[in-house]
C-alpha atoms as a PDB file:
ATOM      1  CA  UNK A   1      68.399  83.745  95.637  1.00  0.00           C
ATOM      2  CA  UNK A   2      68.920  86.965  97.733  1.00  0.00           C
ATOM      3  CA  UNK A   3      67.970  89.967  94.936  1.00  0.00           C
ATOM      4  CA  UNK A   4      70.030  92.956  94.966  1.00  0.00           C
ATOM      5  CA  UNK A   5      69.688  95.998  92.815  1.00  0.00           C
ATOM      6  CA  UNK A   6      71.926  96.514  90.223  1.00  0.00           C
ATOM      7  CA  UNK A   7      75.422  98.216  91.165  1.00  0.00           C
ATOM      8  CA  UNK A   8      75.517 101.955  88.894  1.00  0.00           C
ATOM      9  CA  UNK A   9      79.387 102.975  89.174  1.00  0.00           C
ATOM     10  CA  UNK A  10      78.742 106.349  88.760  1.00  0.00           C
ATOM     11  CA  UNK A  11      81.309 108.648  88.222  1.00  0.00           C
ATOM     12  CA  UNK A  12      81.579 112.868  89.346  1.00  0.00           C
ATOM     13  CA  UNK A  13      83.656 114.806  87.384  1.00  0.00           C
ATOM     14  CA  UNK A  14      81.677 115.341  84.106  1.00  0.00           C
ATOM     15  CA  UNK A  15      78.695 113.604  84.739  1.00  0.00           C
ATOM     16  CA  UNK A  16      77.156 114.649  88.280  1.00  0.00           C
ATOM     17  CA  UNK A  17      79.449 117.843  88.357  1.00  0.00           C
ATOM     18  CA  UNK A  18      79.288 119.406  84.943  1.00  0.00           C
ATOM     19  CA  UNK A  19      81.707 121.627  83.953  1.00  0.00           C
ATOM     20  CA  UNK A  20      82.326 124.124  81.122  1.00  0.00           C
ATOM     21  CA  UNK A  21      79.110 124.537  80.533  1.00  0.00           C
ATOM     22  CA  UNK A  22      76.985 126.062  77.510  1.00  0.00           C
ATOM     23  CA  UNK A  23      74.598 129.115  78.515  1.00  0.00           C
ATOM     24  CA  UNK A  24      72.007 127.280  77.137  1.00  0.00           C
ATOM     25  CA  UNK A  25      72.514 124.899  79.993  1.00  0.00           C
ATOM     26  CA  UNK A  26      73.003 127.752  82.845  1.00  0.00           C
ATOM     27  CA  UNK A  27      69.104 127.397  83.848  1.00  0.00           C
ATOM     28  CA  UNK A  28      68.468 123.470  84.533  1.00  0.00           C
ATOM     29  CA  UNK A  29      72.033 124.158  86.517  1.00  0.00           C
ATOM     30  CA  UNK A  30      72.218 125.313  90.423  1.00  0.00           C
ATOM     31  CA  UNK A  31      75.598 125.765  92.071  1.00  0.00           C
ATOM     32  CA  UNK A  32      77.090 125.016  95.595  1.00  0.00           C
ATOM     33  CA  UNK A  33      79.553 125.832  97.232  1.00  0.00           C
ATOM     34  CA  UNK A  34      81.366 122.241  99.201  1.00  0.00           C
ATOM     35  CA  UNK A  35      82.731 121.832 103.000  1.00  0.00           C
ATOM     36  CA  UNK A  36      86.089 121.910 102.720  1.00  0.00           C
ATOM     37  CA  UNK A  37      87.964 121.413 105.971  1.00  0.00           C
ATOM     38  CA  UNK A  38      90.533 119.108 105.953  1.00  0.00           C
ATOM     39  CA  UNK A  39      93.807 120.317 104.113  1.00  0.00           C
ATOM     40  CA  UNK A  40      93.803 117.147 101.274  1.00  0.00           C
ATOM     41  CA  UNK A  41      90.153 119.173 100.718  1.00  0.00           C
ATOM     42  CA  UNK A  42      91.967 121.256  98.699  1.00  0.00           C
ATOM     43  CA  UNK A  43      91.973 119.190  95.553  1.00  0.00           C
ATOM     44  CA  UNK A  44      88.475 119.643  95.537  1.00  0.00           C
ATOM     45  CA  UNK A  45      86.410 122.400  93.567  1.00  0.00           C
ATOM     46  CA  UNK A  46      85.052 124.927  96.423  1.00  0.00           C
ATOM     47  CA  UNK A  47      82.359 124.955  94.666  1.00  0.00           C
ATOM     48  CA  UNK A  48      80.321 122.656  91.979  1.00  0.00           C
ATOM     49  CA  UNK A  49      77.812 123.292  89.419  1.00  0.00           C
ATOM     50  CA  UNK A  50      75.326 120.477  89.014  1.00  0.00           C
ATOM     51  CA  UNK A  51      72.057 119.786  88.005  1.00  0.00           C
ATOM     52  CA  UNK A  52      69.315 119.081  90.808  1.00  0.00           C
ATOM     53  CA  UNK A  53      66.600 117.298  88.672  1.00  0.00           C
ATOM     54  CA  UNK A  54      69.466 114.329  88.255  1.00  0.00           C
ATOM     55  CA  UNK A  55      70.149 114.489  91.727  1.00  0.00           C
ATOM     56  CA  UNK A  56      66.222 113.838  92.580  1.00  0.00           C
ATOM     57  CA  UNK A  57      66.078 111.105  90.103  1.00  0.00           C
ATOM     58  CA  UNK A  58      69.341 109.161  91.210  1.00  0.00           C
ATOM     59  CA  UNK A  59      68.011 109.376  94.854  1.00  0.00           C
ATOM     60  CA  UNK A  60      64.683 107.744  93.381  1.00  0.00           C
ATOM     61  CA  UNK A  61      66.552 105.180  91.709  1.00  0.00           C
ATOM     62  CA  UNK A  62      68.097 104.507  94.848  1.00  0.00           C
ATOM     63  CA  UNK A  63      64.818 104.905  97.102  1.00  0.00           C
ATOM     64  CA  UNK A  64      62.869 102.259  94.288  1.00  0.00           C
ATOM     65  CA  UNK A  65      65.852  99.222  95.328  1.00  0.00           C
ATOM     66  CA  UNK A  66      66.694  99.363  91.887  1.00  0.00           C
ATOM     67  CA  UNK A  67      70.431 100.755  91.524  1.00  0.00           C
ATOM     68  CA  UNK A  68      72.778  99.883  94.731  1.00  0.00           C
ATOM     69  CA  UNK A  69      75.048 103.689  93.587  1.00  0.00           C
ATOM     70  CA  UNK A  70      78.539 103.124  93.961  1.00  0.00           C
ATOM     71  CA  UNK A  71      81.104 105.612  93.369  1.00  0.00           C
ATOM     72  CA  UNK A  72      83.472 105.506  91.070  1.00  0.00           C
ATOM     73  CA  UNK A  73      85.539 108.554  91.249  1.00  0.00           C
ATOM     74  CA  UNK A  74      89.157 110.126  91.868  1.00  0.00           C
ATOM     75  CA  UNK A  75      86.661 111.432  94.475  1.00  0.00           C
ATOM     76  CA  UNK A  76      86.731 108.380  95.960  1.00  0.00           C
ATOM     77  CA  UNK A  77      85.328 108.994  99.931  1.00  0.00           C
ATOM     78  CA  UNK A  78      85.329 112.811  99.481  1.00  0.00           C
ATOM     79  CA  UNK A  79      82.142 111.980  97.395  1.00  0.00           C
ATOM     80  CA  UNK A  80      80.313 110.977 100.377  1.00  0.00           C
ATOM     81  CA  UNK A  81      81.957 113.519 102.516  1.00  0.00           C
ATOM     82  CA  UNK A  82      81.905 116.800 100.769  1.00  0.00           C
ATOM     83  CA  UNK A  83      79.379 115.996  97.722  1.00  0.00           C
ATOM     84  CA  UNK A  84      76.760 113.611  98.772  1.00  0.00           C
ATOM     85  CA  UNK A  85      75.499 116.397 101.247  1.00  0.00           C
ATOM     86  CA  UNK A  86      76.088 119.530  99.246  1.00  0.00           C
ATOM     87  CA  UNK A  87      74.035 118.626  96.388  1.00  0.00           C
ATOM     88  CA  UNK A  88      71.173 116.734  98.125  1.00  0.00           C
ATOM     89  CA  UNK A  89      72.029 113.092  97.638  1.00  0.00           C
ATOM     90  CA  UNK A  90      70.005 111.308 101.036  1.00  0.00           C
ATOM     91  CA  UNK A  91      70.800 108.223 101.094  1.00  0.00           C
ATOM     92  CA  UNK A  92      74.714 108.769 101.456  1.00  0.00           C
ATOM     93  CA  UNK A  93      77.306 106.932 102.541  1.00  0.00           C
ATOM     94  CA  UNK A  94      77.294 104.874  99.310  1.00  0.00           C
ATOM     95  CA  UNK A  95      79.278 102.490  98.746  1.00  0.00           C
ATOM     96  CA  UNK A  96      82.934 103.628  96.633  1.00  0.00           C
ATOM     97  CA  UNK A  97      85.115 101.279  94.022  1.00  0.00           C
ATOM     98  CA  UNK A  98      88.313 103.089  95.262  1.00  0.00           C
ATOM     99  CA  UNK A  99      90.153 104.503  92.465  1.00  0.00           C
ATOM    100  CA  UNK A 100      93.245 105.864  94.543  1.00  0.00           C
ATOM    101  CA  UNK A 101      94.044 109.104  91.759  1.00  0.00           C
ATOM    102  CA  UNK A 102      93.012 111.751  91.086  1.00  0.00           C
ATOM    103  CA  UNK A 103      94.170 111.097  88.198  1.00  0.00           C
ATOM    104  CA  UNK A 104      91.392 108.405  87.374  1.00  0.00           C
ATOM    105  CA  UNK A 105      91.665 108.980  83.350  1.00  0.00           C
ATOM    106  CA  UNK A 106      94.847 106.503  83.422  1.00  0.00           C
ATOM    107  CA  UNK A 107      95.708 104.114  81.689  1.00  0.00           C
ATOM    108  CA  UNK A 108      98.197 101.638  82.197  1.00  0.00           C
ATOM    109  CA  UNK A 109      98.972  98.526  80.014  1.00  0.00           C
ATOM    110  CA  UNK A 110      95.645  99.112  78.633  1.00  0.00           C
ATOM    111  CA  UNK A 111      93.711  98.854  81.841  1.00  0.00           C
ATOM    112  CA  UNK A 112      92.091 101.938  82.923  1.00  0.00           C
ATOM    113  CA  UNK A 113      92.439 102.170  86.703  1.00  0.00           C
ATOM    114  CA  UNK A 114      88.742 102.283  87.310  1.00  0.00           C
ATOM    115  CA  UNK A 115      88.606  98.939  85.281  1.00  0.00           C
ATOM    116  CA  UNK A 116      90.497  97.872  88.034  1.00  0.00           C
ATOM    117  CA  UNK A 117      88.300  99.649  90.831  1.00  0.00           C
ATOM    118  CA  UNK A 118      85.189  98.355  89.259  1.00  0.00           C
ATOM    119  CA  UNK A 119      86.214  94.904  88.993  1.00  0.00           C
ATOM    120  CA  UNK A 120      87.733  94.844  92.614  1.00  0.00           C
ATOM    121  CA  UNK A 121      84.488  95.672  94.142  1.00  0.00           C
ATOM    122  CA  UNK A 122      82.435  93.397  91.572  1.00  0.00           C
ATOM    123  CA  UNK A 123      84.557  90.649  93.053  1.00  0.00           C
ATOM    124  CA  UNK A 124      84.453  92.016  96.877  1.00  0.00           C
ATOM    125  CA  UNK A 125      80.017  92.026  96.333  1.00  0.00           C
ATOM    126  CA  UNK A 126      78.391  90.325  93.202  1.00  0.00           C
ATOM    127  CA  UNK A 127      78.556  86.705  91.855  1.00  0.00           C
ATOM    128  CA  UNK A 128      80.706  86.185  89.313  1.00  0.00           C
ATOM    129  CA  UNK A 129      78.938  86.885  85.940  1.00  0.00           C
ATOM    130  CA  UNK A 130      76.526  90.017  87.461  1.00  0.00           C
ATOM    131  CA  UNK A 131      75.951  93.242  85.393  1.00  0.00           C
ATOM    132  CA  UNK A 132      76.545  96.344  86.360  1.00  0.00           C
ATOM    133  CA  UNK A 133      75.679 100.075  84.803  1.00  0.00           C
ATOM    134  CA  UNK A 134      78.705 102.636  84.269  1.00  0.00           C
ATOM    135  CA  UNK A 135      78.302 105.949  83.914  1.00  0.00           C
ATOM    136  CA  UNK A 136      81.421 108.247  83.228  1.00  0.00           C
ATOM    137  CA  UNK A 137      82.428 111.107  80.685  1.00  0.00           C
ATOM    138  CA  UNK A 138      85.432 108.477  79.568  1.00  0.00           C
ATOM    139  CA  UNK A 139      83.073 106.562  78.041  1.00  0.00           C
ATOM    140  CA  UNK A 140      83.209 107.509  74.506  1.00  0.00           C
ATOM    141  CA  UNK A 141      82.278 105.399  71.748  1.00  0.00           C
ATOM    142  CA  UNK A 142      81.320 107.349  68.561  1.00  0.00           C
ATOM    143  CA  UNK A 143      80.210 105.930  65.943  1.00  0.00           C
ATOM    144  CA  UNK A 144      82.731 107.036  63.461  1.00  0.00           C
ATOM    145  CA  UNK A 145      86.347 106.970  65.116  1.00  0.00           C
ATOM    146  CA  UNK A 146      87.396 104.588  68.034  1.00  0.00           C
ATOM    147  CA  UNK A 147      86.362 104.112  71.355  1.00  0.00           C
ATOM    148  CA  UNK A 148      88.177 105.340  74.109  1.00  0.00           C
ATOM    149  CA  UNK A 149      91.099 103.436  75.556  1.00  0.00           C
ATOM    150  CA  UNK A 150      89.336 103.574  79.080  1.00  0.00           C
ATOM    151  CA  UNK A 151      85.603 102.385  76.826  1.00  0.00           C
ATOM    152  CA  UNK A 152      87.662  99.605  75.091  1.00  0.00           C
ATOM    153  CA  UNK A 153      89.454  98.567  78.942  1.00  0.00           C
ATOM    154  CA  UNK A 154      85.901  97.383  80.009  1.00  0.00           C
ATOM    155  CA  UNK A 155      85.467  94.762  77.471  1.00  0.00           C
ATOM    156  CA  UNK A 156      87.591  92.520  79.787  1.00  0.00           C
ATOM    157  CA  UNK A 157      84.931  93.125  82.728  1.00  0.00           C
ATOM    158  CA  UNK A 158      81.312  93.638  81.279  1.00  0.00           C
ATOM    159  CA  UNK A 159      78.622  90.830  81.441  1.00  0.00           C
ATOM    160  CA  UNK A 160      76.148  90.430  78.985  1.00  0.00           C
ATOM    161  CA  UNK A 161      73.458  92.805  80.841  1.00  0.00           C
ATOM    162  CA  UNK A 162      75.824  95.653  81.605  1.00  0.00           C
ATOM    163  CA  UNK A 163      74.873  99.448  80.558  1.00  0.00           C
ATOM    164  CA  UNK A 164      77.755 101.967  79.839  1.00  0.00           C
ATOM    165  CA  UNK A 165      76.107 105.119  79.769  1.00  0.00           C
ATOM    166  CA  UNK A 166      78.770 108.003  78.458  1.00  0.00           C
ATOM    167  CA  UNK A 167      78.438 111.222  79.349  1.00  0.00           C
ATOM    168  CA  UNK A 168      79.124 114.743  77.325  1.00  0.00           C
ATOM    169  CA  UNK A 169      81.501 116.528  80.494  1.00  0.00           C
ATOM    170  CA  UNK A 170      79.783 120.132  79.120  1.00  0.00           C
ATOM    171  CA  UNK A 171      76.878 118.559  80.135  1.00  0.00           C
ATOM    172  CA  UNK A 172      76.806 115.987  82.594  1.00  0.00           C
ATOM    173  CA  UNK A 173      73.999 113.343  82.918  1.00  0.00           C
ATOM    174  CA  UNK A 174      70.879 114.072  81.489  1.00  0.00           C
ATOM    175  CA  UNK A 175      67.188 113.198  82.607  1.00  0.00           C
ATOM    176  CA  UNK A 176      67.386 111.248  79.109  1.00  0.00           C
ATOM    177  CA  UNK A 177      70.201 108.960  80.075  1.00  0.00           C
ATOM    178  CA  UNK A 178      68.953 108.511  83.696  1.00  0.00           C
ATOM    179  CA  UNK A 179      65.634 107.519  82.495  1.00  0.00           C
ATOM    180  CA  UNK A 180      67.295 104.430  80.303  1.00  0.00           C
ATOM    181  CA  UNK A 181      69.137 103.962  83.605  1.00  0.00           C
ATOM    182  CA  UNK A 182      65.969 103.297  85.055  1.00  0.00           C
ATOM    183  CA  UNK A 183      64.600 100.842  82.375  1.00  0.00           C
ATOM    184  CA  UNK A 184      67.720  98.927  82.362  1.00  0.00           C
ATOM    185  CA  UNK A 185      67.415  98.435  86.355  1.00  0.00           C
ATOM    186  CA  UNK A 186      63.780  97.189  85.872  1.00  0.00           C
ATOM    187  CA  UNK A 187      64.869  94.612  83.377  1.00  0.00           C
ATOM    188  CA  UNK A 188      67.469  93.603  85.384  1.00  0.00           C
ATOM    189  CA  UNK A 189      65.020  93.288  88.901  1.00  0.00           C
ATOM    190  CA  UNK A 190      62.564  91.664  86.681  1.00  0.00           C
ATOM    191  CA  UNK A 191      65.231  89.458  85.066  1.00  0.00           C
ATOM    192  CA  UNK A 192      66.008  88.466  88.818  1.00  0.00           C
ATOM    193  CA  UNK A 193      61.926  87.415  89.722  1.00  0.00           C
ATOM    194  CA  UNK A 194      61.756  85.437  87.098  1.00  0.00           C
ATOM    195  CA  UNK A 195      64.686  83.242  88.446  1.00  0.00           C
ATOM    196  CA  UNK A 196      63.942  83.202  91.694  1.00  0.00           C
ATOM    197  CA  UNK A 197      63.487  79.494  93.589  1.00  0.00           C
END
């Protein structure tokens, strides 16, 4: 058995980007300003606010074999292309589960389109039956109210194994999070040792 770290769809918009942010959160934050050139650029931010500890730590995660980072973004390539470099993420190009939109909040027939994206490039790379880790703003699951229409899409696609880690958008993803990222992965790689031939 060939091991492979475990895919982390992470999302931009609300997670690595935060947005609306509190002024308690203004010093852990750095800004940047992105490469625009091409005219489709343009529905882009020119600049992003973002926080550079997460950036170090997903670029460890990445550097340790134990998340293979996929995108999973209305970004879609523009991640690689104008936000991988900006902010410091090294081992770019990763690898993106194309959402097509940039209007990736959709839902249609009760299928959120990066349901779709997700489980197209599950198919395209894992076995059948392999966990994953999401990470997205979407993912809302209180524990009073209901989850989210896109949170309740993924029941159809999650393996017993998968993470879905859901961010607060005012926020983004926090050390916290990424460090039960980081657990989970070493479960999983260990999980994979112990059935190897």
């Amino acid at each position: 058995m060939n091991m492979q770290p475990i895919p982390l769809f992470l999302d931009i918009d609300g997670v690595l980007v935060v947005y609306r942010f509190a002024d308690s959160d203004s010093g852990r934050l750095s800004k940047v300003a992105l490469k625009r050139q091409k005219p489709a650029d343009s529905d882009f931010p020119s600049v992003v606010t973002f926080d550079a500890k997460v950036v170090a730590e997903l670029n460890a995660l990445v550097d340790d074999d134990l998340v293979e980072l996929v995108w999973l973004s209305s970004w879609d390539h523009g991640a690689n292309r104008l936000l991988a470099p900006a902010v410091g993420m090294k081992r770019a190009p990763y690898a993106v589960a194309e959402v097509g939109s940039r209007f990736a909040d959709r839902v249609r027939a009760n299928v959120w389109i990066k349901t779709l994206a997700a489980s197209r490039w599950m198919k395209a790379n894992r076995p059948a039956g392999t966990p994953f880790i999401m990470v997205d703003d979407l993912l809302t699951n209180q524990s009073r109210g209901q989850m989210s229409p896109q949170r309740r899409s993924l029941d159809d696609i999650t393996e017993p194994g998968c993470l879905l880690v859901a961010t607060d958008a005012t926020r983004g993803l926090l050390l916290s999070r990424l460090a039960e990222i980081r657990q989970h992965a070493r479960a999983f790689a260990a999980a994979q040792q112990r059935t190897r031939p």
